[in-house]
N, C-alpha and C. Protein backbone atom coordinates (compact mmCIF):
# COMPACT_ATOMS: atom_id res chain seq x y z
N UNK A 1 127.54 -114.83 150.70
CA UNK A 1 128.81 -115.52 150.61
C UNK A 1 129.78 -114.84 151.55
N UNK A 2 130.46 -115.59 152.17
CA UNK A 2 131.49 -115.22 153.10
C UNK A 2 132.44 -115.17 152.41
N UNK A 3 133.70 -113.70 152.90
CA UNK A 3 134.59 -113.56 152.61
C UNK A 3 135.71 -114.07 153.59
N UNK A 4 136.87 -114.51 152.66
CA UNK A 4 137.44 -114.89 153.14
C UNK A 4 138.90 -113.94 153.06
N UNK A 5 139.71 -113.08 154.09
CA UNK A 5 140.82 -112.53 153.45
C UNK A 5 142.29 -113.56 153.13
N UNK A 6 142.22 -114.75 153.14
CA UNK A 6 143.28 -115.57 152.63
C UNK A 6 142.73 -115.96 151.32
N UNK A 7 141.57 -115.91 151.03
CA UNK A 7 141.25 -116.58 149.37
C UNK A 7 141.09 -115.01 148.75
N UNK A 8 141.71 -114.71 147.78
CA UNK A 8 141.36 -113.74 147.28
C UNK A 8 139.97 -114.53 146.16
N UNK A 9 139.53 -115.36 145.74
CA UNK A 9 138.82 -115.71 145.15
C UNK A 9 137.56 -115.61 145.40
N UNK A 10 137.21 -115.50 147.16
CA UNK A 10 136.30 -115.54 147.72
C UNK A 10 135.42 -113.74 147.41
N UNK A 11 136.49 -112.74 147.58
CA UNK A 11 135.96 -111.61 147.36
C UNK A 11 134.71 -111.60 145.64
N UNK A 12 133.70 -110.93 145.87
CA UNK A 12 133.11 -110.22 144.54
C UNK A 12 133.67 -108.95 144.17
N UNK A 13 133.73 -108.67 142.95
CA UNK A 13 134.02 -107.56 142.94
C UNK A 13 133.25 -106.44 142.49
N UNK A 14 132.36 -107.44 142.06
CA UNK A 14 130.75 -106.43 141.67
C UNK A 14 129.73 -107.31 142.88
N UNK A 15 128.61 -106.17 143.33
CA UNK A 15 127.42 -106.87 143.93
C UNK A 15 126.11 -106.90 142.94
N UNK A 16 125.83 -107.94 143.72
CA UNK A 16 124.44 -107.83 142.63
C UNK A 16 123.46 -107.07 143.27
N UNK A 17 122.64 -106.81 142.36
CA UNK A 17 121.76 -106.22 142.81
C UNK A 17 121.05 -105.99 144.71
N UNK A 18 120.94 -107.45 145.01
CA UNK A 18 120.26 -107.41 146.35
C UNK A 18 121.44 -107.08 147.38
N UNK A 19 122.88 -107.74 147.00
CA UNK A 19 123.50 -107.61 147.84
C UNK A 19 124.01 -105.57 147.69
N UNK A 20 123.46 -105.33 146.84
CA UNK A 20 123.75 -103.38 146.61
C UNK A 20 122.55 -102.99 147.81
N UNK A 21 121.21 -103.74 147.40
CA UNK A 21 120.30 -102.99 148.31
C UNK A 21 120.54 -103.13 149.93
N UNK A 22 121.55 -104.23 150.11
CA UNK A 22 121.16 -104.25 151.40
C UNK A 22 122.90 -103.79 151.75
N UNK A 23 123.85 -103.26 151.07
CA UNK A 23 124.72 -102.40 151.64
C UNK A 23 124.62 -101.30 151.79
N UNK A 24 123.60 -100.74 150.54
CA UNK A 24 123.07 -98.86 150.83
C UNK A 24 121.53 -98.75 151.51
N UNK A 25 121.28 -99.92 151.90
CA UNK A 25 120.08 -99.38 152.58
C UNK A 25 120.05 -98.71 154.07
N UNK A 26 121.24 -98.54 154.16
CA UNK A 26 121.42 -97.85 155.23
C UNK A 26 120.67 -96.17 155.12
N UNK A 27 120.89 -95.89 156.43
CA UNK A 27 120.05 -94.48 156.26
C UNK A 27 121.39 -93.31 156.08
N UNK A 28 120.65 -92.35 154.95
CA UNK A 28 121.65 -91.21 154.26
C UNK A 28 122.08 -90.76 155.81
N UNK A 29 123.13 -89.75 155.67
CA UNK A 29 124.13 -89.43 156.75
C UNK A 29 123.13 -87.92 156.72
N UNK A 30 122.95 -87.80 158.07
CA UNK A 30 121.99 -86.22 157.88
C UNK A 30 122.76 -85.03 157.18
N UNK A 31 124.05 -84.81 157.07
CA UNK A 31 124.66 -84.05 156.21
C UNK A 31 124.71 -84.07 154.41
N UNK A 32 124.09 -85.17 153.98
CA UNK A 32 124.38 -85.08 152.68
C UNK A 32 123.10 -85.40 152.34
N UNK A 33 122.51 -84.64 151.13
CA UNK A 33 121.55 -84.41 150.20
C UNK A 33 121.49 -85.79 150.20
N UNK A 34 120.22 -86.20 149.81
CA UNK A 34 120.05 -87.25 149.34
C UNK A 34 120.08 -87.32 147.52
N UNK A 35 120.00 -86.02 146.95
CA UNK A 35 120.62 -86.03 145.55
C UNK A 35 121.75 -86.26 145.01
N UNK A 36 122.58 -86.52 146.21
CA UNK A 36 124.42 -86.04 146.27
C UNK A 36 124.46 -87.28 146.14
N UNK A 37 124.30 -87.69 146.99
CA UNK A 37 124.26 -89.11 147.10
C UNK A 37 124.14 -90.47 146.44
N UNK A 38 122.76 -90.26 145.59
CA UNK A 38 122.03 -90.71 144.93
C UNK A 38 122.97 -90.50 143.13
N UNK A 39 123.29 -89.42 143.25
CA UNK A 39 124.49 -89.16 142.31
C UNK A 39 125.94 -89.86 142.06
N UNK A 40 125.94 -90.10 143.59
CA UNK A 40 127.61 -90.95 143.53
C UNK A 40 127.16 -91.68 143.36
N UNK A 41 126.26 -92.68 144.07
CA UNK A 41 125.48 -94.13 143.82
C UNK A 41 125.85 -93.93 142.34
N UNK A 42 124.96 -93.04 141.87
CA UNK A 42 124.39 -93.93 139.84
C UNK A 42 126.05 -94.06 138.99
N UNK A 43 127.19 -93.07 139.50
CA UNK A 43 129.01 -92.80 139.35
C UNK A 43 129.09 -94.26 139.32
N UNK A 44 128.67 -94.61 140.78
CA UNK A 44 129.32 -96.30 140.73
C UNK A 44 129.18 -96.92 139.92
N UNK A 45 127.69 -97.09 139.80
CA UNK A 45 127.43 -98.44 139.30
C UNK A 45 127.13 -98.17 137.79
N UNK A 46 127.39 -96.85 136.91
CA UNK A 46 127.33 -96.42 135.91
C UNK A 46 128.54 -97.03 134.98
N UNK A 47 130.26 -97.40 135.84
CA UNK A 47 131.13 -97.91 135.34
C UNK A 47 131.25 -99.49 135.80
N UNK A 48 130.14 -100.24 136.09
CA UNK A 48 130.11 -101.98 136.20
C UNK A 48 130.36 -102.17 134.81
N UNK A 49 130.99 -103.21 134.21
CA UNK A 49 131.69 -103.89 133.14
C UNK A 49 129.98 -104.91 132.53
N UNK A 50 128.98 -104.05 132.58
CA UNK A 50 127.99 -104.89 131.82
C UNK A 50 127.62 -105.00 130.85
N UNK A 51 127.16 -106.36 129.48
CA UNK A 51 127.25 -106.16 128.78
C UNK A 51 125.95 -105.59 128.13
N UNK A 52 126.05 -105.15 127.01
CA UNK A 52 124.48 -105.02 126.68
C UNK A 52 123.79 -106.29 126.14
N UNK A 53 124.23 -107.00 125.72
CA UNK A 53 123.48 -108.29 125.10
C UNK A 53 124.20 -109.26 125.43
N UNK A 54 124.01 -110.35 125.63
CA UNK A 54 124.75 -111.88 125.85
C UNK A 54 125.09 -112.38 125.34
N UNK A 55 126.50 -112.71 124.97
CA UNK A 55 126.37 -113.81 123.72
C UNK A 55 126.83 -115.38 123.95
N UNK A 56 126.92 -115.76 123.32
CA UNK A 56 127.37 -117.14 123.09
C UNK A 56 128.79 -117.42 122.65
N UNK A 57 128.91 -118.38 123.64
CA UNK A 57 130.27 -118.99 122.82
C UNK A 57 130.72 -118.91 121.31
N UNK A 58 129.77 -119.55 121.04
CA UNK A 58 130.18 -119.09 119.30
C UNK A 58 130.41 -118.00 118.74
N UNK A 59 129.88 -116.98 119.06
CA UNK A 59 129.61 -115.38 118.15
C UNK A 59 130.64 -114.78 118.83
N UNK A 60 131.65 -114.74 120.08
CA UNK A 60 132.73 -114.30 119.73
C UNK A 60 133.91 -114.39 120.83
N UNK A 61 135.08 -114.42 120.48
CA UNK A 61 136.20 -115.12 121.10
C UNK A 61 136.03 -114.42 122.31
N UNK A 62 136.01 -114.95 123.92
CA UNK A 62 135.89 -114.72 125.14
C UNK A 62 136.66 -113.12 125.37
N UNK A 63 138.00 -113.13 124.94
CA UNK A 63 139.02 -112.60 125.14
C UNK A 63 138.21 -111.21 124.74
N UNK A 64 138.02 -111.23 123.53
CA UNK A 64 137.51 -110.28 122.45
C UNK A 64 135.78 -109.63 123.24
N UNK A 65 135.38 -110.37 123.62
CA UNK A 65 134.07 -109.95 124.31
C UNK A 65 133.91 -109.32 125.35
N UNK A 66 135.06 -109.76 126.66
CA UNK A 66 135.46 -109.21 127.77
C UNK A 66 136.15 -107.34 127.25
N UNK A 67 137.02 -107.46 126.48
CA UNK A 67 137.67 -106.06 125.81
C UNK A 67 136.38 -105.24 125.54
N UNK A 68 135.53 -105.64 125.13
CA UNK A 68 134.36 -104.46 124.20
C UNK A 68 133.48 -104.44 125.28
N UNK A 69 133.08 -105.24 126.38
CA UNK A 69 132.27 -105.01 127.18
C UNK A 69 132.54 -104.31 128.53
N UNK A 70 134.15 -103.93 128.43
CA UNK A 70 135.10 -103.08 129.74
C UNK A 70 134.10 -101.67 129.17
N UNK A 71 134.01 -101.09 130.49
CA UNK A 71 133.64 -99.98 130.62
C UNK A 71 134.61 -98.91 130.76
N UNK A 72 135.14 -97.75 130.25
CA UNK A 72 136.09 -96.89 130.60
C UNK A 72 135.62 -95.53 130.82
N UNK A 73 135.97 -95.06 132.15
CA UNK A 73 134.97 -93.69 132.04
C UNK A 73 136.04 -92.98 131.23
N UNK A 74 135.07 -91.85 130.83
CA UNK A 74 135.09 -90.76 129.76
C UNK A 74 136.95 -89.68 129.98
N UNK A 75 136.78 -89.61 131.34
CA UNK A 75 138.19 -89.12 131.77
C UNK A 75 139.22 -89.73 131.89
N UNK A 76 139.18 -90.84 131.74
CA UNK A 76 140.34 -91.52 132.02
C UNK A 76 141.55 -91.28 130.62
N UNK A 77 143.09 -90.51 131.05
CA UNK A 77 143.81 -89.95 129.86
C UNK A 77 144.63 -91.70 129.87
N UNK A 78 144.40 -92.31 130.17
CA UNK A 78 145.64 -93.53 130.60
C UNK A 78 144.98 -94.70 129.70
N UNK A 79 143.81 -95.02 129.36
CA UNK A 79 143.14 -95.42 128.65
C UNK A 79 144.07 -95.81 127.40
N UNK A 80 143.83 -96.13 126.61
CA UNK A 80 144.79 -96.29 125.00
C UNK A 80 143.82 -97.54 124.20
């Protein structure tokens, strides 16, 4: 999908899967570990907003589903 910078609609703000493999498949920078690395990678995508199970319309109000399925990392003091 093409971005567009006049539609903000056009942006993703998560990638999926293939579109992840083919932005980091680039080759590691000869200065950094590939553990280092591989570490920030799992940082990222450790705070994606995913849920664990799917539900249905019915079982619970949109609003209410989106709230419990936000991810908040552990440090964050701003949180409430």
């Amino acid at each position: 999908m093409t971005q567009d910078p006049a539609d903000p609609e056009s942006f993703d703000e998560f990638l999926d899967d293939e579109q992840a493999d083919e932005l980091f498949d680039e080759g590691l920078d000869e200065e950094a570990p590939e553990a280092d690395t591989a570490e920030q990678r799992f940082d990222l995508l450790r705070l994606r907003d995913t849920p664990l199970a799917e539900r249905t319309a019915e079982e619970a109000d949109p609003a209410d589903a989106a709230e419990q399925a936000r991810v908040v990392d552990p440090g964050d003091d701003e949180y409430r």
